[in-house]
PDB file of N, CA and C in Angstrom:
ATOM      1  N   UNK A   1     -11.548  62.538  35.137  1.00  0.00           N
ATOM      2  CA  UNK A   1     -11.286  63.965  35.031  1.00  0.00           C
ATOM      3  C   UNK A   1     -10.861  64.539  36.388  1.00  0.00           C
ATOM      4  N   UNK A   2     -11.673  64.312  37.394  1.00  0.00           N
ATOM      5  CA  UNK A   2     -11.421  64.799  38.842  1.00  0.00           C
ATOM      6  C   UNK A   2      -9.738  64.550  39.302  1.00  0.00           C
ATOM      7  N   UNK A   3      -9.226  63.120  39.014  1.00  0.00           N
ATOM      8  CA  UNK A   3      -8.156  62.677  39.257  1.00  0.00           C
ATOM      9  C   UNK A   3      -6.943  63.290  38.623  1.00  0.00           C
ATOM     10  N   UNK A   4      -7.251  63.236  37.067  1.00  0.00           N
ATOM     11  CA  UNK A   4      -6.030  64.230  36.226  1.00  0.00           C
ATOM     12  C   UNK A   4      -6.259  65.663  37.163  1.00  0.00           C
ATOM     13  N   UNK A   5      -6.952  65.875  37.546  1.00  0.00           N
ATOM     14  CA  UNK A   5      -7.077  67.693  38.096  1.00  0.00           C
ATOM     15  C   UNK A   5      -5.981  67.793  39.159  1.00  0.00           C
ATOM     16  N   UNK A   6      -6.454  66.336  39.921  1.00  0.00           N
ATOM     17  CA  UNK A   6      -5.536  66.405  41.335  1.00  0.00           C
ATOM     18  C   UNK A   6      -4.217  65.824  41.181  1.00  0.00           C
ATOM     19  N   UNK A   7      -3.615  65.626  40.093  1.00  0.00           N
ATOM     20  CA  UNK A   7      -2.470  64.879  39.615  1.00  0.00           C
ATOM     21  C   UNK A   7      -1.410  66.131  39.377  1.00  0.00           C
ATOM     22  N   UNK A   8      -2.496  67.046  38.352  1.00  0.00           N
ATOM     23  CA  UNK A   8      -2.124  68.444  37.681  1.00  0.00           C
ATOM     24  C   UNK A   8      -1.529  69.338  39.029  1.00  0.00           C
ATOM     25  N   UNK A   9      -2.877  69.393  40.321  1.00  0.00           N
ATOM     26  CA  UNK A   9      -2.610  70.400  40.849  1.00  0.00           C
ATOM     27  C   UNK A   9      -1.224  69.505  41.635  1.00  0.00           C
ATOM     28  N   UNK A  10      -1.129  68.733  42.275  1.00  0.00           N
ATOM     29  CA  UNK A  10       0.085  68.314  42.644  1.00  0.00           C
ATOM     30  C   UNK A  10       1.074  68.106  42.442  1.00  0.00           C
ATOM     31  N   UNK A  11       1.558  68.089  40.688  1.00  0.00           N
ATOM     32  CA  UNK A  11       2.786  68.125  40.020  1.00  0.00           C
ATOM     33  C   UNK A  11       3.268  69.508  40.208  1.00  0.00           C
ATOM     34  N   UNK A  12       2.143  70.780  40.246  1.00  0.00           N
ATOM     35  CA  UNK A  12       2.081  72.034  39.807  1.00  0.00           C
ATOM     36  C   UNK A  12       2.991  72.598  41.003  1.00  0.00           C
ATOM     37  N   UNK A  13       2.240  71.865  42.441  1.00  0.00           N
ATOM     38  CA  UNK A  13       3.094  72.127  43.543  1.00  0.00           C
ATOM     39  C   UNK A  13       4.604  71.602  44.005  1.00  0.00           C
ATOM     40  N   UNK A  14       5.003  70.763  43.136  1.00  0.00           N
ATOM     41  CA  UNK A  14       6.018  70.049  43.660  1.00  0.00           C
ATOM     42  C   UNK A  14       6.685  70.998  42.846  1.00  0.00           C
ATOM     43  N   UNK A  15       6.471  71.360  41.347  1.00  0.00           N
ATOM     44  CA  UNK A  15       7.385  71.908  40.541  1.00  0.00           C
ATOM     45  C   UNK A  15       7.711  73.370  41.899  1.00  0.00           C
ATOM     46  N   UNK A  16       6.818  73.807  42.297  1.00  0.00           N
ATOM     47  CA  UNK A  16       6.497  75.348  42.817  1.00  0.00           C
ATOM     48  C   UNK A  16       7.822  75.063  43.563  1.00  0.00           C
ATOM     49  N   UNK A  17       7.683  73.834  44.499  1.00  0.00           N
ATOM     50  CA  UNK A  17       8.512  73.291  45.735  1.00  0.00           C
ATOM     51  C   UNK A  17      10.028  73.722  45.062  1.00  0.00           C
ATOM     52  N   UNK A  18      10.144  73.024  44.252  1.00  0.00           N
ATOM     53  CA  UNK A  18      11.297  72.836  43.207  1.00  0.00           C
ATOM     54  C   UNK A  18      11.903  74.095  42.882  1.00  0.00           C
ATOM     55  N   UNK A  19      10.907  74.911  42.481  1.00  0.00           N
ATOM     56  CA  UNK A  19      11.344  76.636  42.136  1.00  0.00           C
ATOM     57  C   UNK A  19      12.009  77.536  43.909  1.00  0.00           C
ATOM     58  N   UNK A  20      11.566  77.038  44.563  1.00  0.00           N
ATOM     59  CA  UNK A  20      11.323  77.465  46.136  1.00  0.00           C
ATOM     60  C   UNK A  20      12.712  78.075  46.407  1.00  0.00           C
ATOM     61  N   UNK A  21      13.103  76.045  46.024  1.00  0.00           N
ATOM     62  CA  UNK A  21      14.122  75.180  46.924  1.00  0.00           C
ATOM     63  C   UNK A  21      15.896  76.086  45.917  1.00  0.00           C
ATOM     64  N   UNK A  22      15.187  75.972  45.103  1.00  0.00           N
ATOM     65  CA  UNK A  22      16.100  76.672  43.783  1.00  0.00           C
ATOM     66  C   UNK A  22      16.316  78.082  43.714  1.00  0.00           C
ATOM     67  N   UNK A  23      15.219  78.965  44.298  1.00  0.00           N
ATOM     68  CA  UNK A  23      15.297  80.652  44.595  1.00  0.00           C
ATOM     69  C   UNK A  23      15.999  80.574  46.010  1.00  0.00           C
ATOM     70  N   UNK A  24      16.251  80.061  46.779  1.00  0.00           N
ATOM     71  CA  UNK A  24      16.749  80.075  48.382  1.00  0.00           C
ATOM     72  C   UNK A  24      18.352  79.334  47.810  1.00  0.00           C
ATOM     73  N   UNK A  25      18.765  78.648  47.428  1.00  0.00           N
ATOM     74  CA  UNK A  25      19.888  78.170  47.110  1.00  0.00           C
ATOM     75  C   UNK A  25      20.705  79.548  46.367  1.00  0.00           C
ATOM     76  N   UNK A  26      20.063  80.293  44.962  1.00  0.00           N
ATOM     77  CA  UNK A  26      20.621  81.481  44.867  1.00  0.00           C
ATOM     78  C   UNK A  26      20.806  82.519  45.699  1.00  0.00           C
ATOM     79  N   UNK A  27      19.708  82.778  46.449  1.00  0.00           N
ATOM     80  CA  UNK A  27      20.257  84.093  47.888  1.00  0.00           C
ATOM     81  C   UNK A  27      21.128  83.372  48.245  1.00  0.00           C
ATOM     82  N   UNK A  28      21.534  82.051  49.051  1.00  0.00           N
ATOM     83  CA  UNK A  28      22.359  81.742  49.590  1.00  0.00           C
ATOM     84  C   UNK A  28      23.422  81.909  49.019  1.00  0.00           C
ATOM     85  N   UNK A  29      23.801  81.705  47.938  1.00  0.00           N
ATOM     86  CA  UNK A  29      25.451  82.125  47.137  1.00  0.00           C
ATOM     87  C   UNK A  29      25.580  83.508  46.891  1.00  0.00           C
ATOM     88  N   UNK A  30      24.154  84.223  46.401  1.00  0.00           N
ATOM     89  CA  UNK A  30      24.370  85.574  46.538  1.00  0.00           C
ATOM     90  C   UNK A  30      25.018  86.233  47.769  1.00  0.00           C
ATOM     91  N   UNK A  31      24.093  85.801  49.114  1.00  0.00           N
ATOM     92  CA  UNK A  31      24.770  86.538  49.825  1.00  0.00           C
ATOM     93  C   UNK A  31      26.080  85.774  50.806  1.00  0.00           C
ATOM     94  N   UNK A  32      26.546  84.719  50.258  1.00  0.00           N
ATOM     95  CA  UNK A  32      28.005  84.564  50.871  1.00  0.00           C
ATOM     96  C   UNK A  32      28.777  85.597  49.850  1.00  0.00           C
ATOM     97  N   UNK A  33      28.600  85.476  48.511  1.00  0.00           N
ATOM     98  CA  UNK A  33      29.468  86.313  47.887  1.00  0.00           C
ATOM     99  C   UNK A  33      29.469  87.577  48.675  1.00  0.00           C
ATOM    100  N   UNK A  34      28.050  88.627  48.994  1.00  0.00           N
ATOM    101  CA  UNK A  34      27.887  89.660  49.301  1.00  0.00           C
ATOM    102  C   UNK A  34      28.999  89.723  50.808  1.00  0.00           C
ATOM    103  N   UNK A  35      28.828  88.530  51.847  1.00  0.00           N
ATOM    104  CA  UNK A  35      29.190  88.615  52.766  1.00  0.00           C
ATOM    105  C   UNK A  35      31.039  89.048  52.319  1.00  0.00           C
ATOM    106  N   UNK A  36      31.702  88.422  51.216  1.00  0.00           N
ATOM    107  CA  UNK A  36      33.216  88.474  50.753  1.00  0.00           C
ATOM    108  C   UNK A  36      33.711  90.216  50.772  1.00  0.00           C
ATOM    109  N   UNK A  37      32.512  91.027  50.135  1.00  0.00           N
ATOM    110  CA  UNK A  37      32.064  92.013  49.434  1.00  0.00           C
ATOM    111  C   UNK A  37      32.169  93.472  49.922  1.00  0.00           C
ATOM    112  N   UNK A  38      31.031  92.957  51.439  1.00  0.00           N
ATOM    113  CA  UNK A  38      30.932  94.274  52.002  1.00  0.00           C
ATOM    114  C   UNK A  38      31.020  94.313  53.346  1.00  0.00           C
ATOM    115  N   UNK A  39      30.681  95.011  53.929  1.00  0.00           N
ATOM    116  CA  UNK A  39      31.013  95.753  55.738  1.00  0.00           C
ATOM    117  C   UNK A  39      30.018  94.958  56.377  1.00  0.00           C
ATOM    118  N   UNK A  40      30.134  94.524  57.542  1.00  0.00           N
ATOM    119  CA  UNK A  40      29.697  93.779  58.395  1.00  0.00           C
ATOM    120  C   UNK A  40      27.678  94.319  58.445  1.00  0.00           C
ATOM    121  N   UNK A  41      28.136  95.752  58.983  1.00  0.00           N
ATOM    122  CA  UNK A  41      26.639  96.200  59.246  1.00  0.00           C
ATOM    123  C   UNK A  41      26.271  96.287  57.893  1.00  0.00           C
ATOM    124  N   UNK A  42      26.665  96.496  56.822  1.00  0.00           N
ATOM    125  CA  UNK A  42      25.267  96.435  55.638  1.00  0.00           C
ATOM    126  C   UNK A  42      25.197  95.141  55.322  1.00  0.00           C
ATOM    127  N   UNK A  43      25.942  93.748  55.254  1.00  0.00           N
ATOM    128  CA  UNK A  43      25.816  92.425  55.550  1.00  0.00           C
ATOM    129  C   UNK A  43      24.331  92.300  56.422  1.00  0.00           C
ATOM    130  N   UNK A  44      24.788  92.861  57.560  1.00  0.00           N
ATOM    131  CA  UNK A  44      23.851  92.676  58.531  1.00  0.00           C
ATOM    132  C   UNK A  44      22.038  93.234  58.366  1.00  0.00           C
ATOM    133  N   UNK A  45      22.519  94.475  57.056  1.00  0.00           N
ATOM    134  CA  UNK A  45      21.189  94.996  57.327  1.00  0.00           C
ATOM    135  C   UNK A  45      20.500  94.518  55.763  1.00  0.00           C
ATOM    136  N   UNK A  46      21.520  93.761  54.867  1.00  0.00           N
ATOM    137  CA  UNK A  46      20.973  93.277  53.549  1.00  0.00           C
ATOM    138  C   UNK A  46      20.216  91.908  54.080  1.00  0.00           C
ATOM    139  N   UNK A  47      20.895  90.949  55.038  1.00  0.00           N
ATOM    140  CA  UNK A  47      20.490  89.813  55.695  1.00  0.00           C
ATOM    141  C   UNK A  47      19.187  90.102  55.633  1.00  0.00           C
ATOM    142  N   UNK A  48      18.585  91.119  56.890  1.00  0.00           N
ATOM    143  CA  UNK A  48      17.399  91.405  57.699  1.00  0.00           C
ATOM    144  C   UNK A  48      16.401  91.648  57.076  1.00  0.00           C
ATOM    145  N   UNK A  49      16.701  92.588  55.364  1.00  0.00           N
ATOM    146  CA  UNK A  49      15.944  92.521  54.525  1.00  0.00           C
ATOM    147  C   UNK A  49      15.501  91.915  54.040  1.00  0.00           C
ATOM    148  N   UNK A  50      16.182  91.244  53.352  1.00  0.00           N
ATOM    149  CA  UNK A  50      16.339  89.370  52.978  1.00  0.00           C
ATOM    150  C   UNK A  50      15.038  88.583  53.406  1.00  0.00           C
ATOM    151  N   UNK A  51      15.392  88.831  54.670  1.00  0.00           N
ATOM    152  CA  UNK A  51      14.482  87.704  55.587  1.00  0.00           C
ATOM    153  C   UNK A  51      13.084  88.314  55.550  1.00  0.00           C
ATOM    154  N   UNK A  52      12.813  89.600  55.770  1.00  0.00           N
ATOM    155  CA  UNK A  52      11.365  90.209  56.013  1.00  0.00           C
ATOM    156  C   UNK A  52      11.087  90.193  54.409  1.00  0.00           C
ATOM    157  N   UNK A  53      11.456  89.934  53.206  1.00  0.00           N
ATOM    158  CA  UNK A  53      10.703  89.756  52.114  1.00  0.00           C
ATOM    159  C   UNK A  53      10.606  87.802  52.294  1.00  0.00           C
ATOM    160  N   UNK A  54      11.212  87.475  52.153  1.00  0.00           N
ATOM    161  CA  UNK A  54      10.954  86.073  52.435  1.00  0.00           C
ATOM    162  C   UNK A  54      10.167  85.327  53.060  1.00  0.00           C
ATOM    163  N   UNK A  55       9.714  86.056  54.124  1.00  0.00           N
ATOM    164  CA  UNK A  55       8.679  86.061  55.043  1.00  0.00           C
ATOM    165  C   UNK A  55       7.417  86.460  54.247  1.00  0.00           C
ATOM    166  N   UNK A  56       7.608  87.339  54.027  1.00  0.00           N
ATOM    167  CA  UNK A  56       6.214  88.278  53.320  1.00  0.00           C
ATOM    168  C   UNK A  56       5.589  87.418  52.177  1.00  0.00           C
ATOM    169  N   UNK A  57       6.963  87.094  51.543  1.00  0.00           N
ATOM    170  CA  UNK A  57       6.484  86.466  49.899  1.00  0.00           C
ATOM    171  C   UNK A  57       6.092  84.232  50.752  1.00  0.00           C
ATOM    172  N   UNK A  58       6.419  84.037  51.655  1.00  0.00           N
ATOM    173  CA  UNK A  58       5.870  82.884  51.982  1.00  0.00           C
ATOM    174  C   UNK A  58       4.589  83.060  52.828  1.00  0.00           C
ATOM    175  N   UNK A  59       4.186  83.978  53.441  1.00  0.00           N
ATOM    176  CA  UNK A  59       2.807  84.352  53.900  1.00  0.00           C
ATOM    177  C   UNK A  59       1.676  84.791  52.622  1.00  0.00           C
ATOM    178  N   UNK A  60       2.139  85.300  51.745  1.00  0.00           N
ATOM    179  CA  UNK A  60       1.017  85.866  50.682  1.00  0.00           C
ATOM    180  C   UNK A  60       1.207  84.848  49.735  1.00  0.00           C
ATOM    181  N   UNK A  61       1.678  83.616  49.686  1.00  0.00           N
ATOM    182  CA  UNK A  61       1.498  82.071  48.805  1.00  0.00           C
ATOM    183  C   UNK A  61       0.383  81.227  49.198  1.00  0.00           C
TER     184      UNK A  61
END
């Protein structure tokens, strides 16, 4: 029983890994498109946002 637990919780994380790796690949196409799109400084200030939730949402995991 102990072992299936730690099998569970470690598949659970790789999938998580998997979701991570897969939410960061979409910003990335999102914002090259965005970069095609718009003006340098809101590029610049959608980036910055970007990053301080990304931050936030990998500190409160």
């Amino acid at each position: 029983m102990g072992k299936r637990g730690a099998i569970g919780r470690s598949a659970a994380s790789v999938g998580g890994m998997s979701l991570l790796r897969e939410r960061i690949r979409v910003e990335l196409v999102a914002g090259m498109i965005a970069a095609l799109t718009t003006s340098p400084q809101d590029l610049q200030d959608r980036l910055w946002f970007s990053a301080r939730l990304r931050c936030a949402s990998l500190h409160s995991a």
